[in-house]
Protein backbone atom coordinates (compact mmCIF):
# COMPACT_ATOMS: atom_id res chain seq x y z
CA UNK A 1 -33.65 -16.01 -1.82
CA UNK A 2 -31.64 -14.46 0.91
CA UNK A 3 -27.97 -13.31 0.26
CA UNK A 4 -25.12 -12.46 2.66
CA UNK A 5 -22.19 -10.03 1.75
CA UNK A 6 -19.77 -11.62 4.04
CA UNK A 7 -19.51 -14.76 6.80
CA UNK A 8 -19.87 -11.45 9.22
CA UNK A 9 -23.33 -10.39 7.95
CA UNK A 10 -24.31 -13.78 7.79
CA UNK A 11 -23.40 -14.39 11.62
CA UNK A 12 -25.19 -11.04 12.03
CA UNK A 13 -28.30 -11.93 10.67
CA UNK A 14 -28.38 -15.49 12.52
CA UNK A 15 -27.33 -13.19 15.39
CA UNK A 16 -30.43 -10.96 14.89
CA UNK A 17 -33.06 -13.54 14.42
CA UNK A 18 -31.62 -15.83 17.29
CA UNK A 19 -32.12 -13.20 19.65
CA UNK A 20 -35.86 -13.07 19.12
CA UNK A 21 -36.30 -16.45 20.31
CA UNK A 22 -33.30 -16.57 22.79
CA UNK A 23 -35.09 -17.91 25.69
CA UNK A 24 -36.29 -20.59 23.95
CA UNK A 25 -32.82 -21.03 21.97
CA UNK A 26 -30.87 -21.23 25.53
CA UNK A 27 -33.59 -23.53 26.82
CA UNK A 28 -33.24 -26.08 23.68
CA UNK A 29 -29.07 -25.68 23.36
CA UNK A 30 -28.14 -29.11 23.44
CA UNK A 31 -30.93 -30.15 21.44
CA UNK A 32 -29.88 -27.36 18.82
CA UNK A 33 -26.70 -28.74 18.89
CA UNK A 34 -27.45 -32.52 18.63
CA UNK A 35 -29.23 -31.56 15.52
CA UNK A 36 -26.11 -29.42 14.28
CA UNK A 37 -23.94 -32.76 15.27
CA UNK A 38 -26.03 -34.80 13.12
CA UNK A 39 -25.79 -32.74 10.08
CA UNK A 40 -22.37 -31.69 10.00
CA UNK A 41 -20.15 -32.64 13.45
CA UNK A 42 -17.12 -29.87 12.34
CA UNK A 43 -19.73 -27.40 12.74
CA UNK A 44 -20.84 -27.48 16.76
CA UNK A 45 -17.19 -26.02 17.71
CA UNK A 46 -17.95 -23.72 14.52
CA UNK A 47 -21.79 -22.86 16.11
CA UNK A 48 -20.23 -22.21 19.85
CA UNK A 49 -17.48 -19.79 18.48
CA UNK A 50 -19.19 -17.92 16.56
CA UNK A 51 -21.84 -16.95 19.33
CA UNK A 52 -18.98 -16.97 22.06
CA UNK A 53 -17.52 -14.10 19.56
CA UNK A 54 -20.63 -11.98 19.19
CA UNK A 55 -21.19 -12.44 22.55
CA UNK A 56 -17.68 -10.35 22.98
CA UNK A 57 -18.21 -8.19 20.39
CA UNK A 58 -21.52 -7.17 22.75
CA UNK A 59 -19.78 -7.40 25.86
CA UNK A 60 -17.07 -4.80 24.16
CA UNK A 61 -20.09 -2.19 22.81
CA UNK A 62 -22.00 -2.42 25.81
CA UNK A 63 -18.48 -1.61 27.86
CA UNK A 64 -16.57 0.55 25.18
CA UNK A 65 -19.25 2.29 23.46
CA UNK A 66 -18.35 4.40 20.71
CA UNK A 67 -14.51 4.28 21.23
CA UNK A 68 -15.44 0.44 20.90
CA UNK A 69 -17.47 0.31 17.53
CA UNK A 70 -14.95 2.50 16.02
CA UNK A 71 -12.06 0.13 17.15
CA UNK A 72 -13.68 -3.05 15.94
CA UNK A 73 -14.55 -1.26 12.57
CA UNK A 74 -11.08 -0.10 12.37
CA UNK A 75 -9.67 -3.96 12.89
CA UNK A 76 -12.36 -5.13 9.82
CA UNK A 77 -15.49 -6.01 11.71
CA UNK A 78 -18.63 -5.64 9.12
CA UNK A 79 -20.52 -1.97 10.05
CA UNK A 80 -23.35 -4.51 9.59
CA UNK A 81 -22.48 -6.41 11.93
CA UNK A 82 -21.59 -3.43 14.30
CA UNK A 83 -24.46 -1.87 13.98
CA UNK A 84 -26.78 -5.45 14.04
CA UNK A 85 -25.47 -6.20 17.53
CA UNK A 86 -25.84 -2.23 18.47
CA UNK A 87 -29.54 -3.06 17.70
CA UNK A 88 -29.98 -6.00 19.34
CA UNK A 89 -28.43 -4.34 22.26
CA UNK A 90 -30.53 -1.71 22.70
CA UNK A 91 -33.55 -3.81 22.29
CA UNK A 92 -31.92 -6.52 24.74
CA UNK A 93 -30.02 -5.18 27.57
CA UNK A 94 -29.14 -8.25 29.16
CA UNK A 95 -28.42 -10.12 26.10
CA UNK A 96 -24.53 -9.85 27.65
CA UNK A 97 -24.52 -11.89 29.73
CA UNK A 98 -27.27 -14.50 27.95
CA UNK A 99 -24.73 -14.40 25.08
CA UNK A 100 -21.83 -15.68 27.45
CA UNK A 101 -23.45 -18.46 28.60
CA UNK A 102 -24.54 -20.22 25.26
């Protein structure tokens, strides 16, 4: 069974496996979301925020660095999550600007 602390580590985790397959996840958006429409309609404006935020929270590491991460802990944002889209970062260089466009 897999448990999540928080809404934050729960986007993180999404966040984390998502990225894995993000070529094939940008390629298949609209399909992902049809499928998200059908199951729950409320959700697709949930879906698109929530990866429009991490996408900023990247943007603001990748720009900010450690001045950054300590800023967005210091306003409540997980360490997990932090330190999730720290890793997918440095894996993923250009997952800034692949972020902003789903």
């Amino acid at each position: 069974m897999i448990t999540f602390k928080s809404v934050g580590h729960f986007f993180a985790k999404v966040y984390q496996d998502v990225v894995a397959e993000l070529p094939k996840v940008e390629a298949t958006k609209t399909t992902v979301e049809a499928v998200t429409a059908v199951v729950d309609p409320v959700a697709v404006p949930v879906e698109d925020a929530a990866y429009a935020v991490l996408g900023e929270v990247s943007a603001a590491l990748t720009a900010g660095g450690t001045a950054a991460e300590a800023k967005l802990a210091d306003a409540g944002l997980d360490v997990n999550v932090i330190n999730t889209v720290k890793s997918v970062l440095a894996s993923i260089p250009q997952f800034v600007a692949l972020a902003k466009k789903l």
